[in-house]
N, C-alpha and C. Protein backbone atom coordinates (compact mmCIF):
# COMPACT_ATOMS: atom_id res chain seq x y z
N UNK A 1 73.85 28.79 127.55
CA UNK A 1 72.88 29.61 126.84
C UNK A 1 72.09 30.47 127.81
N UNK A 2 71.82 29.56 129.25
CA UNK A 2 71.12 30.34 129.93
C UNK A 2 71.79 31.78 130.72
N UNK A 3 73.22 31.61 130.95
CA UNK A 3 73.89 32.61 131.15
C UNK A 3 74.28 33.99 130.92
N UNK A 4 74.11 33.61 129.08
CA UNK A 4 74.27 34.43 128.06
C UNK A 4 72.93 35.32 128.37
N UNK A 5 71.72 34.53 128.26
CA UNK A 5 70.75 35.23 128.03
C UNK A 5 70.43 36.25 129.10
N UNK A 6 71.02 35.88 130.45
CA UNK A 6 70.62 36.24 132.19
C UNK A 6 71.73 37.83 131.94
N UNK A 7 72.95 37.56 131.08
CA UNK A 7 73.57 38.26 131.05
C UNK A 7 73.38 39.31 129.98
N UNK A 8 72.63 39.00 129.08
CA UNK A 8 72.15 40.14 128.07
C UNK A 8 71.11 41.14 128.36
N UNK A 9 70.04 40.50 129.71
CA UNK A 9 69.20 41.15 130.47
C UNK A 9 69.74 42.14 130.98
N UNK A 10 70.62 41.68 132.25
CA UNK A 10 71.23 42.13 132.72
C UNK A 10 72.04 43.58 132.57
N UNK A 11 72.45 43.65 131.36
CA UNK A 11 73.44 44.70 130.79
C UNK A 11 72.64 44.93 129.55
N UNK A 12 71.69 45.62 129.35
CA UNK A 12 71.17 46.14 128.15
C UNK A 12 72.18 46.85 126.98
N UNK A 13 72.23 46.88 126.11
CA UNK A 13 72.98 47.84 125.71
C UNK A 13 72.53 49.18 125.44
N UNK A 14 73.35 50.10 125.66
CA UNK A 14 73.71 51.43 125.89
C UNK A 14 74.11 52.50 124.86
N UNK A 15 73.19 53.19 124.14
CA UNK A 15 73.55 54.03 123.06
C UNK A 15 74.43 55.26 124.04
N UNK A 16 75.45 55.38 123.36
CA UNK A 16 76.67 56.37 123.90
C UNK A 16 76.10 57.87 123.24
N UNK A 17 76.29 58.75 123.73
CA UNK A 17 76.30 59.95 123.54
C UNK A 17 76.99 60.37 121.89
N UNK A 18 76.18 61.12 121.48
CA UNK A 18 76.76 61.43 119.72
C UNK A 18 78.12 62.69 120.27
N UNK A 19 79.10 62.39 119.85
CA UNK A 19 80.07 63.41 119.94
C UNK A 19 79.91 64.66 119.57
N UNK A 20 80.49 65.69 120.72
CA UNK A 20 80.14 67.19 120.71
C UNK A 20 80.93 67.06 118.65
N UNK A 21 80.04 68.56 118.42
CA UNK A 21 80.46 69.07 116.73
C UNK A 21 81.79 69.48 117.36
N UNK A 22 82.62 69.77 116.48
CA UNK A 22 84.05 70.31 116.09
C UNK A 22 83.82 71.94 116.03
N UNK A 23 84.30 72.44 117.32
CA UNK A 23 84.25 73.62 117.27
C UNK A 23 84.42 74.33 116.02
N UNK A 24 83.61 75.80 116.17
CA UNK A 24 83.59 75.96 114.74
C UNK A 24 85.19 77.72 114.54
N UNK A 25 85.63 77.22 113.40
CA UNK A 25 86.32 77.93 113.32
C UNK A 25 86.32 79.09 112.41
N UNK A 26 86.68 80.49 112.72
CA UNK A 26 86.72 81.74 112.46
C UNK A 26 87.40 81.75 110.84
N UNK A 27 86.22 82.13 110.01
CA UNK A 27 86.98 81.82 108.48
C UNK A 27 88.11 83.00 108.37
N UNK A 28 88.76 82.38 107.86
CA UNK A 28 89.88 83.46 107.60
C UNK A 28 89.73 84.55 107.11
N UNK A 29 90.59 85.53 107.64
CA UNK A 29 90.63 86.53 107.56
C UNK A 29 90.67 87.07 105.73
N UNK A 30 90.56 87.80 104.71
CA UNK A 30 91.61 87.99 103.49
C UNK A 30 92.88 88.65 103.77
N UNK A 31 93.79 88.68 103.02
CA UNK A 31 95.11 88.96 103.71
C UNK A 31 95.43 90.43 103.22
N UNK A 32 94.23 90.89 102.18
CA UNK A 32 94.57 92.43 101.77
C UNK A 32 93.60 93.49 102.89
N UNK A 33 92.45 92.67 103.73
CA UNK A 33 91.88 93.52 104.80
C UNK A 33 93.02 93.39 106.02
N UNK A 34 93.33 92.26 106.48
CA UNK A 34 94.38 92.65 107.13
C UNK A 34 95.59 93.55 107.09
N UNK A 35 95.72 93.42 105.78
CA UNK A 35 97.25 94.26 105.45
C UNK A 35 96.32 96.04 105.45
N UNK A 36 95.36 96.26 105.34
CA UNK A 36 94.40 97.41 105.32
C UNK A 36 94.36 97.79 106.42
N UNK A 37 94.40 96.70 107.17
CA UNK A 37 93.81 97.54 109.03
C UNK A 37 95.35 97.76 109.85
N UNK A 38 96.48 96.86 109.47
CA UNK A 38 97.73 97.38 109.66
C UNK A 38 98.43 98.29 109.42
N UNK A 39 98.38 98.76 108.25
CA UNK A 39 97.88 100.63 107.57
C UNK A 39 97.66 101.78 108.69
N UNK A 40 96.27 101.32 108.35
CA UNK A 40 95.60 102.48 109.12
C UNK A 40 95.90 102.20 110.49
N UNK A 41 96.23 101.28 111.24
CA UNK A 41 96.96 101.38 112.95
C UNK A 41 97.88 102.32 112.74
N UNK A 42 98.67 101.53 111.99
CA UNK A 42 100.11 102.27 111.63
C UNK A 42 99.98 103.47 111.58
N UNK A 43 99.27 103.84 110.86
CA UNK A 43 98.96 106.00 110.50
C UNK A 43 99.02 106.50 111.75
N UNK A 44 97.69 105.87 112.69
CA UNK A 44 97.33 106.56 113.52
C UNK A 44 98.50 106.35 114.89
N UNK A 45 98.78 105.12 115.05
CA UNK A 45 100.42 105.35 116.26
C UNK A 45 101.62 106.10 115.69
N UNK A 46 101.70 106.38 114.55
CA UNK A 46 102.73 107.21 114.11
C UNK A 46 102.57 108.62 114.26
N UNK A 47 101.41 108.83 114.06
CA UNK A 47 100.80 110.49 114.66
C UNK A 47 101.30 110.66 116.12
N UNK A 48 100.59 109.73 116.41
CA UNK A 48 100.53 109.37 117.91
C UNK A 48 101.89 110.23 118.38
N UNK A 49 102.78 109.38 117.85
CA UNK A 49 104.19 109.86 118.16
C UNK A 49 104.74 110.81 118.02
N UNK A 50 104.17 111.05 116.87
CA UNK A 50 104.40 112.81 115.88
C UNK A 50 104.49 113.61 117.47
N UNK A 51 102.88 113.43 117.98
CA UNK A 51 102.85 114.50 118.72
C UNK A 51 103.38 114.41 120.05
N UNK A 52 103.97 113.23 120.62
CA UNK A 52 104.64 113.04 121.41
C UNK A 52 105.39 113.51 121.73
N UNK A 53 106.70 113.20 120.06
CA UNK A 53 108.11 114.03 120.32
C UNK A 53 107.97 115.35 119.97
N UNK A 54 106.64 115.92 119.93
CA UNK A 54 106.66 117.41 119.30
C UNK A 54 107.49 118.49 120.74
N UNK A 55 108.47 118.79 120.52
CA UNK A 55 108.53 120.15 121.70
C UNK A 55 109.30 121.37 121.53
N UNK A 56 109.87 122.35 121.92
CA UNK A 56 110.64 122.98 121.72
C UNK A 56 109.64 124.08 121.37
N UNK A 57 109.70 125.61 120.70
CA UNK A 57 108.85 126.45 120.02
C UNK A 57 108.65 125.85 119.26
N UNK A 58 107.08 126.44 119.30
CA UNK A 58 106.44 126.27 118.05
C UNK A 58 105.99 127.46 117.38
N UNK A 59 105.76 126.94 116.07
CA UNK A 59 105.39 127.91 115.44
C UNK A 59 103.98 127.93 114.75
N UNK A 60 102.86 128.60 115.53
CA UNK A 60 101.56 128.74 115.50
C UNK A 60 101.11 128.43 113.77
N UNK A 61 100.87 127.91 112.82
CA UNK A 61 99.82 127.78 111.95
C UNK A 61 98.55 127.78 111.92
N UNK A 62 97.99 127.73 110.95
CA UNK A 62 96.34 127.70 110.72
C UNK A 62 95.82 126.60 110.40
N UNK A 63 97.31 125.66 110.95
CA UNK A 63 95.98 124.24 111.16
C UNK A 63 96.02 124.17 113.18
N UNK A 64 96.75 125.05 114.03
CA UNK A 64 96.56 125.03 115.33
C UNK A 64 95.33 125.14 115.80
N UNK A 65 94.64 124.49 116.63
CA UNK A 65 93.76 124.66 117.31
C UNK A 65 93.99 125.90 118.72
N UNK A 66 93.07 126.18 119.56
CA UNK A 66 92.84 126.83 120.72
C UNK A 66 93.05 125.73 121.56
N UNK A 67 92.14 124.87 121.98
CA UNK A 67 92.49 123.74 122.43
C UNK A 67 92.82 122.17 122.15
N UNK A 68 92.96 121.73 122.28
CA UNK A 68 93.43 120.01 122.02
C UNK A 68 91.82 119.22 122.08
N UNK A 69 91.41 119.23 120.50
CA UNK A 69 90.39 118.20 120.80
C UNK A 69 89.99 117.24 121.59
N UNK A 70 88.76 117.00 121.99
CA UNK A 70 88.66 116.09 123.14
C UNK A 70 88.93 114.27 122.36
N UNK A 71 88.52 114.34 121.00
CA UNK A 71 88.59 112.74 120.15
C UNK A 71 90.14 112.77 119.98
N UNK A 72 90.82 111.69 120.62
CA UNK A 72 92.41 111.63 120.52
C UNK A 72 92.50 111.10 119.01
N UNK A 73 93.94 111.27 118.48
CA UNK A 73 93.97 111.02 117.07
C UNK A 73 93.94 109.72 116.62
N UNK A 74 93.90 108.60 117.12
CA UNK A 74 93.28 107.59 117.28
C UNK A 74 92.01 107.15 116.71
N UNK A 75 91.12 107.78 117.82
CA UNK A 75 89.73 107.35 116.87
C UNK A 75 89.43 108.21 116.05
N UNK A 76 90.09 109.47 115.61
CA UNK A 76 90.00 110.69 114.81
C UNK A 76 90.03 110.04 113.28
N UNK A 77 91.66 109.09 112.87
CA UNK A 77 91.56 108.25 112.43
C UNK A 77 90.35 107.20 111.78
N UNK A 78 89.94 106.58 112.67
CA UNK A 78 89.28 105.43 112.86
C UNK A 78 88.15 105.91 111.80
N UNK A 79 87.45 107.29 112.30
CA UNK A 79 86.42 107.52 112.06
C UNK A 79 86.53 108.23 110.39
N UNK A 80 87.46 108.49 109.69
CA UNK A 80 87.98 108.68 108.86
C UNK A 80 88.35 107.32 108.30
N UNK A 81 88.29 106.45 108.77
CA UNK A 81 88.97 105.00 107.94
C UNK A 81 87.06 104.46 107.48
N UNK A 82 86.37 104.62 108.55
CA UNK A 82 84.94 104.19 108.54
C UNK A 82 84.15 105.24 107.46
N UNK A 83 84.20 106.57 107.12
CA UNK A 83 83.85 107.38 106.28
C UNK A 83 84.29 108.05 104.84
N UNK A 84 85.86 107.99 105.07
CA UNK A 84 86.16 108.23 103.96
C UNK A 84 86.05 107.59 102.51
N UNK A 85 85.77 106.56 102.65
CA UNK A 85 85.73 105.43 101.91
C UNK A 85 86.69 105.31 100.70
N UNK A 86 88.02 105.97 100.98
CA UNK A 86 89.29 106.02 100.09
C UNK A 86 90.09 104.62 100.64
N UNK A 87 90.82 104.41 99.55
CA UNK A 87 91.45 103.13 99.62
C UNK A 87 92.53 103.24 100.75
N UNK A 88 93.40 102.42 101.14
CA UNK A 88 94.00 102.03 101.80
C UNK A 88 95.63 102.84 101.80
N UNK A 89 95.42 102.98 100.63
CA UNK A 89 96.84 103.67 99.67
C UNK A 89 96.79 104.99 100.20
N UNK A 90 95.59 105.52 100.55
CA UNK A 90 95.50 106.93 100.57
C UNK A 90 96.21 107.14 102.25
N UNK A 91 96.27 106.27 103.08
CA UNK A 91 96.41 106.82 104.21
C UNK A 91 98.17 106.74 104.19
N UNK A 92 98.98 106.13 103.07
CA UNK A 92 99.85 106.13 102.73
C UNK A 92 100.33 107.63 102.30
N UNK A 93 99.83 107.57 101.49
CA UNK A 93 100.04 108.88 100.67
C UNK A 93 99.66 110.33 101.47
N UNK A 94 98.47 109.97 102.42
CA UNK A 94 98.85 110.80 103.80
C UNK A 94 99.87 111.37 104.74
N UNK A 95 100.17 109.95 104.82
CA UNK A 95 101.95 110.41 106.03
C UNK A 95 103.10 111.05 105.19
N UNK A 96 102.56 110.46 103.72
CA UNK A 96 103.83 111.55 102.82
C UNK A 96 103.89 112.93 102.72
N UNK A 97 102.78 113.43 102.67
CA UNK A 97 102.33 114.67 102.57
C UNK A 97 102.71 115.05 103.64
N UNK A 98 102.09 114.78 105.17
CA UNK A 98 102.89 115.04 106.50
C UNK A 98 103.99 115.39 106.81
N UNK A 99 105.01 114.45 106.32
CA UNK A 99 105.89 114.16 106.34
C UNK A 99 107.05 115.41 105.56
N UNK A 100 106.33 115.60 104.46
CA UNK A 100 106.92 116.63 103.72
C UNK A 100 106.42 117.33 104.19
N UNK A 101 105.26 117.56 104.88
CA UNK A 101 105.24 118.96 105.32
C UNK A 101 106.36 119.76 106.11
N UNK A 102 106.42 118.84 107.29
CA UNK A 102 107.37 119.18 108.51
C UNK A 102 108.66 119.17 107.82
N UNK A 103 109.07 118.41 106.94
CA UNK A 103 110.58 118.44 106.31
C UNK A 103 110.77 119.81 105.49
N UNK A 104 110.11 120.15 104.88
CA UNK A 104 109.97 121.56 104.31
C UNK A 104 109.81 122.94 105.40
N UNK A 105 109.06 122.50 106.48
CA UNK A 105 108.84 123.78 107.44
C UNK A 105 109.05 123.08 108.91
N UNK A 106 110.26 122.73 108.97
CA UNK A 106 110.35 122.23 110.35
C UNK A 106 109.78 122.70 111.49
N UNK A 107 109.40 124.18 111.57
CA UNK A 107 109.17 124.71 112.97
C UNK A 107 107.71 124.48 112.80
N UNK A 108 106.99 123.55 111.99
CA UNK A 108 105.88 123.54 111.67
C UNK A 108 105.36 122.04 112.67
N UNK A 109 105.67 122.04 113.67
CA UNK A 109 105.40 120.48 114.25
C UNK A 109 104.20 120.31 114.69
N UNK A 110 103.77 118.66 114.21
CA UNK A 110 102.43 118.55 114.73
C UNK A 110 102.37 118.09 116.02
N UNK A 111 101.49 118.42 116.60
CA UNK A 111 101.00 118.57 118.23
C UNK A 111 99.75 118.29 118.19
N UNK A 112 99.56 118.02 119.85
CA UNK A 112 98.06 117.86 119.93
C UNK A 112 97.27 119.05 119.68
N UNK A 113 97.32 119.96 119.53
CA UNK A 113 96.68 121.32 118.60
C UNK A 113 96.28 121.75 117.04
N UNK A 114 97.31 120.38 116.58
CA UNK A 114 97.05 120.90 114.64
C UNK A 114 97.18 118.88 114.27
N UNK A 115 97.37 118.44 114.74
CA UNK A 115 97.51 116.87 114.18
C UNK A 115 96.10 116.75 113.64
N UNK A 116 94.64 117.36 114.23
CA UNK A 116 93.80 116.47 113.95
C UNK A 116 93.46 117.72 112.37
N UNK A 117 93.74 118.52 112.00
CA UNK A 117 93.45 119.19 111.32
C UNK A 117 94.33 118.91 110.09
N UNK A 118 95.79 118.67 110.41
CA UNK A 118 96.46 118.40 109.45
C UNK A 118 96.04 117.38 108.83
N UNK A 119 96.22 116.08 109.48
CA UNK A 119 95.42 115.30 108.94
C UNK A 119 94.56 115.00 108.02
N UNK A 120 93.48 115.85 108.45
CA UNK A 120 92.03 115.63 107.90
C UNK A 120 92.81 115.98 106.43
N UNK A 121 93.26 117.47 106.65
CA UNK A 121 93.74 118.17 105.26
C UNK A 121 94.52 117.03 104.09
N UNK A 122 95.21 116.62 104.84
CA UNK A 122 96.23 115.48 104.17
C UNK A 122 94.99 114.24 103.39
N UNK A 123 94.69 113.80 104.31
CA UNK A 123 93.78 113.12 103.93
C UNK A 123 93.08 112.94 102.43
N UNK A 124 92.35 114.31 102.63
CA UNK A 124 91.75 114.95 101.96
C UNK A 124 92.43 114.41 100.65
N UNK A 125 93.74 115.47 100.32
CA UNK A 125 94.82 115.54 99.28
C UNK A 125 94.91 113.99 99.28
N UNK A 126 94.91 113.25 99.87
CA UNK A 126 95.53 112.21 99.20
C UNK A 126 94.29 111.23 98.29
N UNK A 127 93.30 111.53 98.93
CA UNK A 127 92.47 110.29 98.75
C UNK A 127 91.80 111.84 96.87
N UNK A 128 92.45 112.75 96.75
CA UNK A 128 91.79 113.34 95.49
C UNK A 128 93.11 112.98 94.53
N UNK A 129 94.06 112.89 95.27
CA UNK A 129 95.14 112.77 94.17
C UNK A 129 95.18 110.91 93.73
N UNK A 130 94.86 110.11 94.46
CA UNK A 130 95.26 108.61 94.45
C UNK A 130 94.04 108.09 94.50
N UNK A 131 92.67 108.07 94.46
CA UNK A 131 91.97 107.83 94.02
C UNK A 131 90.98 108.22 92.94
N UNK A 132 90.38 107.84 92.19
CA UNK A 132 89.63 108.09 90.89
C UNK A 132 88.38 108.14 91.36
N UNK A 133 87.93 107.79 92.39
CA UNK A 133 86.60 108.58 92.84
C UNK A 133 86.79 108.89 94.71
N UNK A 134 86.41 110.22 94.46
CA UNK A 134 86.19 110.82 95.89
C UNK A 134 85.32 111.94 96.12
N UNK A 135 85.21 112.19 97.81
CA UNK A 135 84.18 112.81 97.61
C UNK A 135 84.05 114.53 97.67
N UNK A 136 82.85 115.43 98.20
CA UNK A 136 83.40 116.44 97.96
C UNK A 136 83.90 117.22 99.37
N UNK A 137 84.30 118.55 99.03
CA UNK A 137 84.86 118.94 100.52
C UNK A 137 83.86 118.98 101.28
N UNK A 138 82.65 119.51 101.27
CA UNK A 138 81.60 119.35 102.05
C UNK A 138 81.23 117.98 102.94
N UNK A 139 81.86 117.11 102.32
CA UNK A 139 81.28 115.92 103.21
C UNK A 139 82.66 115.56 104.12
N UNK A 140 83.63 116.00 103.38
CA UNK A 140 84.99 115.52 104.05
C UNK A 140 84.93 116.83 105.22
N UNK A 141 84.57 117.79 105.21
CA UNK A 141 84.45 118.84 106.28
C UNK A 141 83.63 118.37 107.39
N UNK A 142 82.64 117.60 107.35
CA UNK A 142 81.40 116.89 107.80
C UNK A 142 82.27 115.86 108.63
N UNK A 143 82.61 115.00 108.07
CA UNK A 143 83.41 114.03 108.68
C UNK A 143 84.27 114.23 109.43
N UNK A 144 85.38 115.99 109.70
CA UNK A 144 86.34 115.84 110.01
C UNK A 144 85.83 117.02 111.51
N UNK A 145 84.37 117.79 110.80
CA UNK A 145 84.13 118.26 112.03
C UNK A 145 84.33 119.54 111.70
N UNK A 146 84.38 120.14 110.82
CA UNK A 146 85.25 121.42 110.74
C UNK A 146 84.17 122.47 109.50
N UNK A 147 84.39 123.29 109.65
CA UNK A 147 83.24 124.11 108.92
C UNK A 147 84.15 123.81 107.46
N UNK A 148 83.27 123.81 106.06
CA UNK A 148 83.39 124.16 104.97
C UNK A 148 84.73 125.38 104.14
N UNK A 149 84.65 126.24 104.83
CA UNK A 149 84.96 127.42 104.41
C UNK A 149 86.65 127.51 105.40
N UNK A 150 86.58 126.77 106.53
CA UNK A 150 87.67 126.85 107.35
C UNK A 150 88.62 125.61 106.04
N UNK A 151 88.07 124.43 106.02
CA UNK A 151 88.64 123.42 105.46
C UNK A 151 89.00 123.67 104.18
N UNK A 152 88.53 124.79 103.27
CA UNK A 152 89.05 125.10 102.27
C UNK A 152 90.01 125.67 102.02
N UNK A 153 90.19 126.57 103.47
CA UNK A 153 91.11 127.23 103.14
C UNK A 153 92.47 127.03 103.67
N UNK A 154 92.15 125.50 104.46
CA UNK A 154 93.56 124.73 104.80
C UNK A 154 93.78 123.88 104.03
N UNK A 155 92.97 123.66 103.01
CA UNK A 155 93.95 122.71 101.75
C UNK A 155 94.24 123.90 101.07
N UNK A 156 94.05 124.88 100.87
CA UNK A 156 94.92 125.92 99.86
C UNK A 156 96.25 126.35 100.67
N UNK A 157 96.58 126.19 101.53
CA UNK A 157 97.10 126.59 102.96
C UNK A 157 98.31 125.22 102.67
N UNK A 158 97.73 123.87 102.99
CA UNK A 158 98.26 122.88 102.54
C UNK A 158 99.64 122.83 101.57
N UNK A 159 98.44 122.86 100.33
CA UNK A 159 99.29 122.74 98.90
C UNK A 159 100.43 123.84 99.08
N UNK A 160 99.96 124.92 99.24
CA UNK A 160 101.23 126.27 99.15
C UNK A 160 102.25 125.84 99.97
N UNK A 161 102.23 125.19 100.97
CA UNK A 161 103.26 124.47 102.19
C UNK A 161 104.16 123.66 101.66
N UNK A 162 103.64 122.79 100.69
CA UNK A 162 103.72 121.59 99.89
C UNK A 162 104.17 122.04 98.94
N UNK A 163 104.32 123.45 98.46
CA UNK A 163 104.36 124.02 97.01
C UNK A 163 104.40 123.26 95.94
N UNK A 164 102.86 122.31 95.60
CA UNK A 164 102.29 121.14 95.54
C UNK A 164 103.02 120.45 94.73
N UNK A 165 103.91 120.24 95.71
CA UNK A 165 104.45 118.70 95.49
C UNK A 165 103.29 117.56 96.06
N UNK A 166 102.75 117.13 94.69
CA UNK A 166 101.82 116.07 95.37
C UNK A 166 101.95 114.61 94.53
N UNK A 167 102.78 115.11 93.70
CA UNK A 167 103.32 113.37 93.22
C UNK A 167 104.16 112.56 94.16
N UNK A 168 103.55 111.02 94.04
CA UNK A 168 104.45 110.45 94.87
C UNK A 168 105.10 109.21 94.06
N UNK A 169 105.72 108.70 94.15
CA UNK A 169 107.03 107.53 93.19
C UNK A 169 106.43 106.50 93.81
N UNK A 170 106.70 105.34 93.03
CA UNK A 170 106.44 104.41 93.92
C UNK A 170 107.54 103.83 94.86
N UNK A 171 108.67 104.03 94.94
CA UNK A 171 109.48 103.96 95.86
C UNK A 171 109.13 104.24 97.06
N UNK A 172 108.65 106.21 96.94
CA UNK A 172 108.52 106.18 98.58
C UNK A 172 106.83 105.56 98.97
N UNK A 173 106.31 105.26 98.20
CA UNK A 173 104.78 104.87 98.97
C UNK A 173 105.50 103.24 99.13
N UNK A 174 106.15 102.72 99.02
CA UNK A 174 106.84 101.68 99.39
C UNK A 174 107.38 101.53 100.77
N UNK A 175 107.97 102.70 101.04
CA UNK A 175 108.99 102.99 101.90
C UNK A 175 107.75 103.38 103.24
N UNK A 176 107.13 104.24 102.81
CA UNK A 176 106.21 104.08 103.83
C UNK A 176 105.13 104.11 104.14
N UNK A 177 104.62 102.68 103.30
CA UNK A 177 104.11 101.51 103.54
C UNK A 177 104.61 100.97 105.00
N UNK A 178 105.66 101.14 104.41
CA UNK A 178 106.60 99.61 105.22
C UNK A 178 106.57 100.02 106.28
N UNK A 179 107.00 101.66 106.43
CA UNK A 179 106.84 102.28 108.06
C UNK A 179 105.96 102.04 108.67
N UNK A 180 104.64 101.82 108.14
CA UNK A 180 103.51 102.06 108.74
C UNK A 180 103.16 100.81 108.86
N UNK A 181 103.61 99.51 108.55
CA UNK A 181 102.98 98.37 108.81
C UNK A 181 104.20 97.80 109.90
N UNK A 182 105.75 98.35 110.14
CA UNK A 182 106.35 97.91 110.87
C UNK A 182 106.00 99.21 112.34
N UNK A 183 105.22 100.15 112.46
CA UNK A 183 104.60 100.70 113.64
C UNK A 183 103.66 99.98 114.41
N UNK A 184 103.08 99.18 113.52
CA UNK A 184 101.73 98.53 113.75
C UNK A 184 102.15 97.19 114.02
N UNK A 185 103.47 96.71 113.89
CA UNK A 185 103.72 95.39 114.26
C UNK A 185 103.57 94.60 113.12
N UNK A 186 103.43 94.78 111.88
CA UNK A 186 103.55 93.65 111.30
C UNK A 186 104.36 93.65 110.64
N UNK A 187 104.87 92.43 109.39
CA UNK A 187 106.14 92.00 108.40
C UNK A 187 105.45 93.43 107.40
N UNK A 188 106.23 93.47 106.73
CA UNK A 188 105.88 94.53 105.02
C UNK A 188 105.59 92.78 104.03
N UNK A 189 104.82 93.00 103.11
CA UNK A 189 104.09 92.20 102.30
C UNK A 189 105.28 91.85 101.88
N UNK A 190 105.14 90.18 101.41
CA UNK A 190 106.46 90.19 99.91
C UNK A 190 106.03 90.68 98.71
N UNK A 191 105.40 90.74 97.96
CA UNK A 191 104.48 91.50 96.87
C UNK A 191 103.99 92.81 97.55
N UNK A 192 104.15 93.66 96.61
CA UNK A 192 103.76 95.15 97.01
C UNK A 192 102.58 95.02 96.14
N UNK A 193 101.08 95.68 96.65
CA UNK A 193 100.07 96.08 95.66
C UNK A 193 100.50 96.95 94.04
N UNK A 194 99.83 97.12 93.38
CA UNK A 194 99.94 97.96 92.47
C UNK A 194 99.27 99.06 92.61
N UNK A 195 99.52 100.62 92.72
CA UNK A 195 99.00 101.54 92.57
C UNK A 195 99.37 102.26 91.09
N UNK A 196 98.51 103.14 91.25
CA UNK A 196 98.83 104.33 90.50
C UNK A 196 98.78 105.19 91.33
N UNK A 197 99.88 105.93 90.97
CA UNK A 197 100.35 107.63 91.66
C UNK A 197 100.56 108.76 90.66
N UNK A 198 100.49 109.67 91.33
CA UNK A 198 99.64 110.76 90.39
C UNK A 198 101.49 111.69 90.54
């Protein structure tokens, strides 16, 4: 007994340290903002490229600049994804318009001289044709940097290019979708959203 007791002195007991919390983990993402920001990468490295492989003559338009903006099309983009406040669909329905542009007027290539203008223009068109609320040219001129009166008269400029073809199927906003999320590195959705196209 006396041992026990010499030995319970001895060795007090010892409250142990409360275990660190469980690191805390990053709530998940939703999987339609992700599939949103894979989009808009996508748009903007596909430009990217546009103007990469652009070479050969060109043929001057009135979306050319004098010089090559100093904001690369990148954050040109970006800042258009942060302002426009058009859906996700629209930057889809963007590269179509693009897309047909140059397929209709090949010698029409975008470069670092007209990408950031085309754009904007495209833009524009898409987010009035595919969304049910947007805003007006004045603010989209604002955003893109460009006077009022210049920007009007490159969406009339636009459409006539377009000889407004501005419906799109849902096939090809499918099709590139898919381009634009396999630029950006990711799978294409198994479920496609539902739009309406005009």
């Amino acid at each position: 007994e006396e041992c026990e007791a010499v030995a319970t002195r001895e060795a007090p007991p010892t409250s142990a340290p409360p275990p660190p919390p469980p690191p805390q983990e990053a709530p998940p993402q939703d999987f339609e903002s992700v599939l949103s920001d894979k989009v808009v990468l996508g748009f903007a490295l596909t430009l990217e490229r546009m103007t990469a492989l652009a070479s050969g003559p060109q043929f001057l338009s009135s979306f050319h600049c004098r010089e090559a903006p100093k904001v690369g099309i990148r954050q040109y983009v970006a800042r258009m994804h942060t302002y426009f406040g058009c859906s996700v669909e629209c930057f889809v329905v963007g590269l179509i318009f693009i897309d047909r542009l140059i397929q209709r007027h090949p010698n029409l290539q975008v470069t670092v001289l007209s990408v950031h203008r085309v754009t904007l223009c495209a833009m524009m068109l898409a987010a009035k044709v595919q969304d049910d609320v947007f805003y007006s040219n004045k603010f989209y001129a604002k955003v893109g940097a460009l006077h009022l009166q210049e920007l009007n008269k490159l969406e009339q400029y636009m459409c006539k290019l377009l000889d407004f073809r501005l419906h799109v199927t849902f096939d090809d906003f499918e099709r590139y979708r898919d381009m634009l999320l396999q630029a950006a590195g990711a799978s294409p959705p198994t479920a496609a959203p539902v739009i309406e196209t005009c």
